[in-house]
Protein backbone atom coordinates (compact mmCIF):
# COMPACT_ATOMS: atom_id res chain seq x y z
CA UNK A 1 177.46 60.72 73.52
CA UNK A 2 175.19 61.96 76.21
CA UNK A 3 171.16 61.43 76.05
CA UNK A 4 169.20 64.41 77.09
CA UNK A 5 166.20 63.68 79.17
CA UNK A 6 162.99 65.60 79.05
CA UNK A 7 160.07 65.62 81.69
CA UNK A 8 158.20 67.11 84.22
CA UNK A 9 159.98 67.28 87.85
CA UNK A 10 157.49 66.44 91.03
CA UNK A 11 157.42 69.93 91.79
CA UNK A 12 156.57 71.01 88.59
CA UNK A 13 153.63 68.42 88.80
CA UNK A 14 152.88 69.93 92.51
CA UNK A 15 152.75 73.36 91.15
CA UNK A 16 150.43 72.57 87.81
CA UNK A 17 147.97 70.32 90.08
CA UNK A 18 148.07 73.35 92.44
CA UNK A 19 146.89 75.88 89.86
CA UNK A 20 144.26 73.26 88.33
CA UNK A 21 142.68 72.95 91.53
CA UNK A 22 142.52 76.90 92.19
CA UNK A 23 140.88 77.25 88.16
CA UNK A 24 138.64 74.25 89.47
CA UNK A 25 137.26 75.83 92.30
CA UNK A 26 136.56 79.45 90.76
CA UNK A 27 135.25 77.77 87.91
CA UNK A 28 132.84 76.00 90.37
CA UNK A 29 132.18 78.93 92.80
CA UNK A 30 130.96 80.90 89.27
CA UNK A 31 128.22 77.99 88.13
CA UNK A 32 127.10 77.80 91.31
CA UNK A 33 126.33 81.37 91.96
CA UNK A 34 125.12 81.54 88.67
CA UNK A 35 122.53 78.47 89.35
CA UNK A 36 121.61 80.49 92.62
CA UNK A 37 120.89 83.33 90.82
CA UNK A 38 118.78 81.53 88.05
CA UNK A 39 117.14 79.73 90.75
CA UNK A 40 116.00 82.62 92.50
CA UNK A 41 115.32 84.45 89.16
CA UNK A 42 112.61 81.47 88.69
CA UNK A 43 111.24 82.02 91.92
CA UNK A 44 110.68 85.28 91.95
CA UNK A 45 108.82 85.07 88.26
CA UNK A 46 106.81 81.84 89.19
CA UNK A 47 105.66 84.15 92.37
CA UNK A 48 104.87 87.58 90.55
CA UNK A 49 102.84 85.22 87.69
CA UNK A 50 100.58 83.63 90.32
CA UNK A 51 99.82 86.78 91.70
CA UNK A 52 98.90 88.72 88.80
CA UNK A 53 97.09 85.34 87.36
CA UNK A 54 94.87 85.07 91.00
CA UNK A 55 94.38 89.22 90.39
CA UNK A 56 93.00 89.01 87.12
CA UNK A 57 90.80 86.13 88.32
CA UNK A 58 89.10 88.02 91.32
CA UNK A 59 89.32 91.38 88.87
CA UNK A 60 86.93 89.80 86.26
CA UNK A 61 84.67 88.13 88.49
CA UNK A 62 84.40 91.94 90.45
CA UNK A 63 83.54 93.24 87.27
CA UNK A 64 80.46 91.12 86.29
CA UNK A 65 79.34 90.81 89.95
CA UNK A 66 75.79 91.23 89.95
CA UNK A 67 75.39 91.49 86.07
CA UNK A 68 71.86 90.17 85.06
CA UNK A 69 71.07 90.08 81.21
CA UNK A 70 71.88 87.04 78.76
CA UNK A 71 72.54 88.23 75.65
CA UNK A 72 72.11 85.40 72.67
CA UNK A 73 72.06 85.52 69.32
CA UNK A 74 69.94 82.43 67.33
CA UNK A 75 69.70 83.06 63.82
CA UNK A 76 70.97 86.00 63.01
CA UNK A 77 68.82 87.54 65.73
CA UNK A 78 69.81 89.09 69.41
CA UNK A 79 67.61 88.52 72.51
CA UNK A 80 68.23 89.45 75.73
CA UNK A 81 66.61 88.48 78.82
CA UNK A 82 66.79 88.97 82.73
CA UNK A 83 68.16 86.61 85.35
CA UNK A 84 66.14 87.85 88.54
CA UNK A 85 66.82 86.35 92.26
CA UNK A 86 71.21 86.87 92.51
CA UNK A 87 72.98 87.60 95.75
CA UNK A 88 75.79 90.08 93.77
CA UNK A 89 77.76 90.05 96.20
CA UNK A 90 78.39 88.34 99.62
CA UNK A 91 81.12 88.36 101.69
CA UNK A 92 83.15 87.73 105.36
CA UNK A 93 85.98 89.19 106.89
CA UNK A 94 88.87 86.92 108.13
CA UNK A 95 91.23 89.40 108.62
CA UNK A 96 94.11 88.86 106.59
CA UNK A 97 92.54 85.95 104.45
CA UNK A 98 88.98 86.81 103.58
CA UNK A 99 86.39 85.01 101.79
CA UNK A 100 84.11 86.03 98.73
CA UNK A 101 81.00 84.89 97.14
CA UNK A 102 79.47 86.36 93.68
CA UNK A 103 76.66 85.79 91.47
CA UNK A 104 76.42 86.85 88.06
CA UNK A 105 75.18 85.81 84.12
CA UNK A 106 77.26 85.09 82.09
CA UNK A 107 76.23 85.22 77.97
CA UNK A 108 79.48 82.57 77.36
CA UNK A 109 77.35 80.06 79.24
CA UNK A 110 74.99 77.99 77.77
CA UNK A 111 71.21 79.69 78.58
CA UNK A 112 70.87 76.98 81.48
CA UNK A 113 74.11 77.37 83.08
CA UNK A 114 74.48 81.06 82.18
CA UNK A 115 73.46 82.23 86.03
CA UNK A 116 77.42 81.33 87.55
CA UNK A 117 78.01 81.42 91.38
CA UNK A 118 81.66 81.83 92.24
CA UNK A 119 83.55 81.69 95.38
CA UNK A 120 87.23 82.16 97.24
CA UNK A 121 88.30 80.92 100.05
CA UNK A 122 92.16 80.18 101.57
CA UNK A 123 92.02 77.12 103.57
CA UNK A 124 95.56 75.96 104.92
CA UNK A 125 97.52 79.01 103.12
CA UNK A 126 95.74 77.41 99.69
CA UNK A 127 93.39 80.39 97.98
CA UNK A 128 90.65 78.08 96.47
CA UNK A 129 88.24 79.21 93.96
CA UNK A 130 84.36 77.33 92.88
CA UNK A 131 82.24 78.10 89.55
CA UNK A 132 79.23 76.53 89.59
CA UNK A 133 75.51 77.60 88.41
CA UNK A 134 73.17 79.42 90.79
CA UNK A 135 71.09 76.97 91.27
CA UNK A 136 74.05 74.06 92.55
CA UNK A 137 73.26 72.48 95.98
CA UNK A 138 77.02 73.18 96.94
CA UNK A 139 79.75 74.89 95.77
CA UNK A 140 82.89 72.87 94.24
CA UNK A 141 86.75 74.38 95.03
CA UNK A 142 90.05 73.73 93.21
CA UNK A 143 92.92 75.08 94.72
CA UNK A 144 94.04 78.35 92.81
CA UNK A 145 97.12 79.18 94.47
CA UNK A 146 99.30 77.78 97.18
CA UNK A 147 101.20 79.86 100.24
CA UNK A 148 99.23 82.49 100.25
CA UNK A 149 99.65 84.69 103.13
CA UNK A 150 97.32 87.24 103.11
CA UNK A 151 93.76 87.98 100.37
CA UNK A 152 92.48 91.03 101.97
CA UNK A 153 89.47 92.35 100.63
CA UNK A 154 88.24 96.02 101.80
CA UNK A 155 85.17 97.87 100.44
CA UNK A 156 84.17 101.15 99.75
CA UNK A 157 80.10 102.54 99.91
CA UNK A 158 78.89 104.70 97.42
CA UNK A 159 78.33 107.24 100.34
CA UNK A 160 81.65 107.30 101.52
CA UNK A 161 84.22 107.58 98.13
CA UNK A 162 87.22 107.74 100.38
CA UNK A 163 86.41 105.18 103.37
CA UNK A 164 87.30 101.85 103.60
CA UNK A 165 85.29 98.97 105.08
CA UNK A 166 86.03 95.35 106.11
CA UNK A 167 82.97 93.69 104.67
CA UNK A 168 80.10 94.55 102.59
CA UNK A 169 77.67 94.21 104.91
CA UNK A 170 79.23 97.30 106.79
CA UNK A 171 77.61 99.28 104.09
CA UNK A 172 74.56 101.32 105.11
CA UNK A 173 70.99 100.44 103.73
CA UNK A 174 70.17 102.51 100.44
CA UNK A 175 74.02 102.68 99.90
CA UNK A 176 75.70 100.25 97.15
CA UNK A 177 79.45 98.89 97.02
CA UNK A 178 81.55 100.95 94.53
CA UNK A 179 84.27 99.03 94.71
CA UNK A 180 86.30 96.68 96.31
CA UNK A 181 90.04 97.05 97.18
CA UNK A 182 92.07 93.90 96.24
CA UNK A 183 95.16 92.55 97.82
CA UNK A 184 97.13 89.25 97.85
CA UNK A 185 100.48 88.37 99.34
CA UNK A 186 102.21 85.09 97.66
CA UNK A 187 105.44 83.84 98.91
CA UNK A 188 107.51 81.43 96.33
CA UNK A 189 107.54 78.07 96.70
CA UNK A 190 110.74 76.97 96.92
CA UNK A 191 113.51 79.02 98.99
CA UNK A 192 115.27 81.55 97.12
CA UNK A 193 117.94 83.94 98.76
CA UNK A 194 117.54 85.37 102.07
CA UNK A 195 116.46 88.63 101.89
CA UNK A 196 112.48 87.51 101.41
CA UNK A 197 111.83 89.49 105.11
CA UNK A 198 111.69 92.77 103.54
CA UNK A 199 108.71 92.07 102.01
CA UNK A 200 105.39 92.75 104.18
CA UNK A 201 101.42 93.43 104.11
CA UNK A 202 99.25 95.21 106.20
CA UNK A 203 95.83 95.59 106.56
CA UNK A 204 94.19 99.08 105.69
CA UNK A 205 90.97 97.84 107.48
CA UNK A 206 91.54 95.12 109.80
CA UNK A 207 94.00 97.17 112.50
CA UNK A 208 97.25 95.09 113.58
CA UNK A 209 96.80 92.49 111.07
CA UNK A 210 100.03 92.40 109.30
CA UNK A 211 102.72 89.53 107.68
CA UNK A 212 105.77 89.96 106.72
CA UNK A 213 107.11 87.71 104.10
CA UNK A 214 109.42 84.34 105.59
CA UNK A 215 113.21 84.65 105.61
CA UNK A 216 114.65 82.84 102.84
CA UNK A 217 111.77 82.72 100.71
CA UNK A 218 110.49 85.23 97.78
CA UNK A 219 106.95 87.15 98.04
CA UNK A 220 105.06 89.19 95.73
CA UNK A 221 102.41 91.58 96.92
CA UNK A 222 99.83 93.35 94.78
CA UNK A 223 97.06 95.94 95.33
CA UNK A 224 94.03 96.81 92.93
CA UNK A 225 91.41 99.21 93.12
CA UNK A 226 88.16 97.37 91.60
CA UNK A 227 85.40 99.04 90.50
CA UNK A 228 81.94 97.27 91.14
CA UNK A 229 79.19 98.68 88.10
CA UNK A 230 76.91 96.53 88.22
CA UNK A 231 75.85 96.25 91.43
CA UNK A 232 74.36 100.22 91.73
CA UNK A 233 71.23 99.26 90.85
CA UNK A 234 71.24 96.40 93.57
């Protein structure tokens, strides 16, 4: 009687490791694309947060620029008093990265403390911001937000609605600021794609001053319009 054998032939083996190795590789192709994609996904969020973080920062402390009453309640009772000698608002064109100095009270602030000086400046790409009272010797900066590529402040008089200028100073005497014109260019920190050049920023006041955001890398650019109340009366 004759044995039948069973088994796999060499180029049946051949032809199985073949098609392994193709299933492999597509199989790898797809998790790496798909890491890509979540990379740059998290790049492009981590970006678009800073920004709108750094704009609600400069927003608020726009909007109490140059406020002077404490309001406090002790015992049931509300007083308010007045917080006279501020500078509102002070600030200095840099072109693409300005700088910006306010001074305003602040009733979340302890009585003392309640007159708050606060500052931005971007040293080395780094937007840096300082709190401190009104009455500090110096000012004291922690960085904010890195690779920052352009904070562009531009102002607009309460004589001319519809005009831009680069600092407040450019404002004429008897005229107030109305409001101050906000923008801020971010680029990601880590590489992500390589489409990141079709992003760009130019100035509205400060002619030829433009960036464009770095190959390879995401950006996020944001504009606000912020209105300036309490410094009419200044």
């Amino acid at each position: 009687m004759r044995h039948s054998e069973t088994g796999f032939t060499l180029i049946e083996l051949l032809v199985a490791m073949a098609i392994f190795v193709v299933v492999l590789g597509v199989v790898g192709v797809y998790f790496a694309r798909q890491a890509k994609l979540s990379k740059d996904t998290q790049a492009h969020a981590q970006v678009q947060d800073t920004a709108r973080s750094v704009m609600q920062l400069v927003t608020n402390d726009l909007l109490s620029a140059g406020a002077t009453q404490y309001v406090a309640t002790v015992s049931g009772a509300t007083t308010t008093s007045t917080v006279t000698g501020l500078q509102p608002l002070t600030a200095s064109d840099g072109g693409l990265v300005d700088a910006l100095t306010v001074e305003y009270v602040s009733s979340l602030r302890s009585q003392a403390n309640a007159c708050r000086r606060v500052g931005y400046q971007v040293v080395s790409g780094v937007l840096e911001r300082s709190d401190v009272a009104c009455t500090a010797s110096a000012d004291s900066y922690v960085a904010l937000a890195k690779h920052v590529l352009a904070f562009d402040l531009a102002y607009v008089c309460s004589d001319s609605p519809t005009d831009l200028q680069p600092a407040p100073g450019s404002c004429p005497a008897s005229t107030y600021v109305r409001s101050v014109q906000v923008s801020v260019m971010l680029r990601s920190d880590d590489r992500a794609g390589a489409g990141g050049g079709a992003v760009s920023y130019a100035s509205t006041v400060d002619s030829g001053a433009s960036v464009t955001c770095p190959s390879g890398y995401d950006c996020a650019v944001l504009t606000q319009v912020v209105q300036t109340p309490n410094l009419k009366d200044k």
